[in-house]
Protein backbone atom coordinates (compact mmCIF):
# COMPACT_ATOMS: atom_id res chain seq x y z
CA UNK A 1 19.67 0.47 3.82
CA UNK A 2 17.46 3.92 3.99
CA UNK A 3 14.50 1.59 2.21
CA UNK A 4 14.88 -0.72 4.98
CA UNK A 5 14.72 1.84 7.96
CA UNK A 6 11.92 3.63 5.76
CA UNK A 7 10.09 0.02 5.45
CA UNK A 8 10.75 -0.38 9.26
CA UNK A 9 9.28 3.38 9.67
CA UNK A 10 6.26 2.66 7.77
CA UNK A 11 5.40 -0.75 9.15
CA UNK A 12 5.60 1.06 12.47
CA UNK A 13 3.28 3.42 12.01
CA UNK A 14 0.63 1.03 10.54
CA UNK A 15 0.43 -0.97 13.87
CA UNK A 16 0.47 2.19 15.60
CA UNK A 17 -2.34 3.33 14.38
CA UNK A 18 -4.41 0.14 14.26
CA UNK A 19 -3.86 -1.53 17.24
CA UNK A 20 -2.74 1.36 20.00
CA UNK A 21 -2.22 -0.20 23.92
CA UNK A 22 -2.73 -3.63 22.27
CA UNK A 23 0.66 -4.39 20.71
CA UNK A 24 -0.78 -2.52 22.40
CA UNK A 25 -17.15 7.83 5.00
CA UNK A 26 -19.50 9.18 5.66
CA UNK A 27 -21.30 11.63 8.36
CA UNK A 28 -21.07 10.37 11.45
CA UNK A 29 -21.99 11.90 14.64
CA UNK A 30 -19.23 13.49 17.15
CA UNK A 31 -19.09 10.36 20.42
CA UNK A 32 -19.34 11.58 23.72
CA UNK A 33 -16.19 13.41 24.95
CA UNK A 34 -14.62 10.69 27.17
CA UNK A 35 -12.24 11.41 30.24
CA UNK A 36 -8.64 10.95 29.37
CA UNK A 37 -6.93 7.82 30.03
CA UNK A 38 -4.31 5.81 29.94
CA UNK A 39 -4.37 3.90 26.12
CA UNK A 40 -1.36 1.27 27.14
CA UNK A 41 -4.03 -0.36 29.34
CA UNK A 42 -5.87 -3.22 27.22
CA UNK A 43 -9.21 -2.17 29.27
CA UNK A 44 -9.87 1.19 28.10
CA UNK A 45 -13.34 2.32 27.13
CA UNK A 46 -14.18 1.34 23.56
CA UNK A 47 -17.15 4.06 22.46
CA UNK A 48 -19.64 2.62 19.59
CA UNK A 49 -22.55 4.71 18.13
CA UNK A 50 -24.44 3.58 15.67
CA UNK A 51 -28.03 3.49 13.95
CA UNK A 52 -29.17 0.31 15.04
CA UNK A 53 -27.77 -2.38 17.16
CA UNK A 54 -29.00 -6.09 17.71
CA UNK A 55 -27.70 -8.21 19.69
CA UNK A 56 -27.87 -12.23 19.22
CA UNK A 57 -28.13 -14.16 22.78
CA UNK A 58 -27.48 -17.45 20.91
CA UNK A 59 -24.78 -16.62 18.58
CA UNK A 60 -23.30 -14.04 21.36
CA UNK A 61 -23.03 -11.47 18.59
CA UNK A 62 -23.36 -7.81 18.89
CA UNK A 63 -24.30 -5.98 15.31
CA UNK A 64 -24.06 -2.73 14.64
CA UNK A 65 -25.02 -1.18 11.61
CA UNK A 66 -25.23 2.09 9.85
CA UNK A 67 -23.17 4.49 10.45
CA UNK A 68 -20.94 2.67 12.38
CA UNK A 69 -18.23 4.61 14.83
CA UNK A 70 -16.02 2.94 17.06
CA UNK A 71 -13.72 5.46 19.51
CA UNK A 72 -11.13 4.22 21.88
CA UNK A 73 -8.42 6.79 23.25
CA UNK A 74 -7.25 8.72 19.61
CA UNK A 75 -8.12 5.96 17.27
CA UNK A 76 -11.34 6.25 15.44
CA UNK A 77 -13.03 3.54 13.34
CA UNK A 78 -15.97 3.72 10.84
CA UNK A 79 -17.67 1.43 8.70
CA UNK A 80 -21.19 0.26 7.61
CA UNK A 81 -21.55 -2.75 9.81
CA UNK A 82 -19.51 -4.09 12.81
CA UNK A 83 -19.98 -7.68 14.31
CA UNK A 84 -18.99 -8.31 17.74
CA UNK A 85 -18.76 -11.70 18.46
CA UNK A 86 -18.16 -12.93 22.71
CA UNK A 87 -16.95 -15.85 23.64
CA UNK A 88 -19.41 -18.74 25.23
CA UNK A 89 -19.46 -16.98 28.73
CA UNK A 90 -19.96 -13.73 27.28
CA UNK A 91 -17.01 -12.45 29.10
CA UNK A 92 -14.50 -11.79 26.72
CA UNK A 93 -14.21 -10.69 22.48
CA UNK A 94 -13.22 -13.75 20.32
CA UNK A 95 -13.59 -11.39 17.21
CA UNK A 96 -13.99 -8.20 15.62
CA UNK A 97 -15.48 -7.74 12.14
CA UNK A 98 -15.92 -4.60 10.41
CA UNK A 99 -17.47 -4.82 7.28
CA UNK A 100 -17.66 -1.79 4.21
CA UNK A 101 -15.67 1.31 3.93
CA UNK A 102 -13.81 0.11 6.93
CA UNK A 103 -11.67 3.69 7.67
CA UNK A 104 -9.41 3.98 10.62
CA UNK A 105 -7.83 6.76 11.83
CA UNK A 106 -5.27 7.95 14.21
CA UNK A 107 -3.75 11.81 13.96
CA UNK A 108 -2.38 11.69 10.42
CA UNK A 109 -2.43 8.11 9.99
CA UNK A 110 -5.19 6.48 7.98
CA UNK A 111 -6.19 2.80 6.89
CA UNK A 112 -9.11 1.91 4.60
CA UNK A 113 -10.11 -1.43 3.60
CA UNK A 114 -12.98 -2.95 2.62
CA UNK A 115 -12.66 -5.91 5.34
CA UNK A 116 -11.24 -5.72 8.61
CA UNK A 117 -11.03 -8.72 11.24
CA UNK A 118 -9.47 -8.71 14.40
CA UNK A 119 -9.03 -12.38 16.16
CA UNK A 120 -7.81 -11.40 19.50
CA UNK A 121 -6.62 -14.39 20.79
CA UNK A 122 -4.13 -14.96 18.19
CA UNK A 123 -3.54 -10.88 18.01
CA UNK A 124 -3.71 -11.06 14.29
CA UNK A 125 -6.05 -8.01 12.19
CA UNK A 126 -6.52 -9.51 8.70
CA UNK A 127 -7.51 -6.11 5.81
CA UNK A 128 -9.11 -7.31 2.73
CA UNK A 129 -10.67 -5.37 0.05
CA UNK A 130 -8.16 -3.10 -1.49
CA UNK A 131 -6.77 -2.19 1.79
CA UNK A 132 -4.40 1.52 1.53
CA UNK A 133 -2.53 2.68 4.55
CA UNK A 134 -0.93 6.53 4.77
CA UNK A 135 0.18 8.67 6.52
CA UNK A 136 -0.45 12.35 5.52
CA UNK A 137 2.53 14.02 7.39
CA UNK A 138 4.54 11.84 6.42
CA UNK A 139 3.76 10.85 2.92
CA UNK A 140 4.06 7.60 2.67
CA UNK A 141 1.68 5.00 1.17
CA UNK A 142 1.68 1.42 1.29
CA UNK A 143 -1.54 -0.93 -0.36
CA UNK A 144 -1.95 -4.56 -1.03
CA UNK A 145 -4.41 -7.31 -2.02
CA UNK A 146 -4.79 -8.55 1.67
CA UNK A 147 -2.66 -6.86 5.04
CA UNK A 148 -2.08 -9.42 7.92
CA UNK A 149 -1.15 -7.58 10.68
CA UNK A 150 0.52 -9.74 13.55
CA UNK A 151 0.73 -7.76 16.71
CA UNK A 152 2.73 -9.61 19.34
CA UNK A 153 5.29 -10.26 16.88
CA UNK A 154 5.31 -6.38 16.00
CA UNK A 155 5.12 -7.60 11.90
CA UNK A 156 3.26 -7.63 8.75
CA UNK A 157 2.74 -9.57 5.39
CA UNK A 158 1.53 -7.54 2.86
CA UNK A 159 0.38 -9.49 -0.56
CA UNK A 160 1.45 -8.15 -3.66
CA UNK A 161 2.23 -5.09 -1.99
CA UNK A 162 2.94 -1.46 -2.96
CA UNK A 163 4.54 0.81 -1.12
CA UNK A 164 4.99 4.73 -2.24
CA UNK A 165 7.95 6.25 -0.41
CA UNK A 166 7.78 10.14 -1.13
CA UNK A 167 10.94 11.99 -1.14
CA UNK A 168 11.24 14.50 1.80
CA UNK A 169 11.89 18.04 1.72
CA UNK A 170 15.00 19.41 3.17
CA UNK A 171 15.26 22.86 4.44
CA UNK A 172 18.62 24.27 3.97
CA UNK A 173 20.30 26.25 6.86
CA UNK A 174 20.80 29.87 6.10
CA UNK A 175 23.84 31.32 7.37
C-alpha cells in the first residue's frame, strides 16, 4: 500500500511539473521578468527566446532553434530546437515539439528527455529518448523507454519503467 500512495505521489508530481494550469543544458539567457499571474488560466503568457527563429507561412510552423527557452508562470523548458506547429487558421497550437536535451523544470522537479511532443487537442505529452523524471527534495526517480503523459485523465504509461523510491529520513522527537 505505501508503494502505491508513493507511485500515486510521484505520478503527481510529474504532471505537475509538465503541464501546470493545463491539467492544467546549456547557457541560456535569463527571459524577461514577467508580471505575476494567474497559472490555472490556459492563456497565460508563454515566453520563448532563442537564437534564431523562422517561421513557415505554408506549413504554419514556428522554429526555434539554438538555445531554446520556453517560460510560462514557474515552469521552464530548454532544448536545441522547438517546432510550433498552428492550426490552418493560425489561431490555435495543434502541436508542440521539442527536440534535443529537452530539460524541464519546475522548483525541484526536473524532466529530461531527448523528445518531447505535446498534441493539445488530445492533451497527451509523449517523452522519448531516455526520458528521467526527479524530484530533488524529494528523492525520487522514475525513467523509462518512452513516458505518455495523459492529462485530462490525470495518468501515465511508462514503458519498461524504473522507478527509484529513496527511503526518507525521520527526525526523532527529543524529549
Amino acid at each position: 500500500m505505501r508503494s502505491r500512495v508513493v507511485s500515486l505521489m510521484l505520478w503527481g508530481w510529474l504532471l505537475y511539473l509538465i503541464c501546470p494550469g493545463i491539467a492544467a543544458q546549456g547557457q541560456h539567457s535569463e527571459p524577461a521578468k514577467l508580471p505575476r499571474e494567474d497559472c490555472s488560466d490556459t492563456n497565460a503568457v508563454l515566453d520563448v527566446t532563442s537564437e534564431r527563429m523562422l517561421f513557415d507561412q505554408q506549413t504554419r510552423t514556428f522554429t526555434f532553434e539554438e538555445k531554446v527557452r520556453v517560460h510560462r508562470c514557474d515552469v521552464i523548458m530548454s532544448c536545441d530546437r522547438l517546432h510550433v506547429i498552428n492550426d490552418v487558421k493560425g489561431e490555435h497550437v495543434e502541436r508542440i515539439t521539442a527536440i534535443g536535451n529537452v530539460h524541464f523544470q519546475r522548483g525541484t522537479r526536473h524532466v529530461l528527455a531527448e523528445r518531447a511532443e505535446f498534441f493539445l487537442a488530445e492533451q497527451r505529452l509523449i517523452l522519448t529518448g531516455n526520458p528521467r523524471a526527479w524530484d530533488t527534495q524529494e528523492q525520487q526517480e522514475m525513467q523509462g523507454e518512452e513516458i505518455i503523459v495523459f492529462l485530462q485523465r490525470e495518468n501515465m504509461v511508462v514503458k519498461r519503467a524504473r522507478v527509484l523510491f529513496h527511503p526518507r529520513k525521520v527526525l526523532s522527537k527529543v524529549p
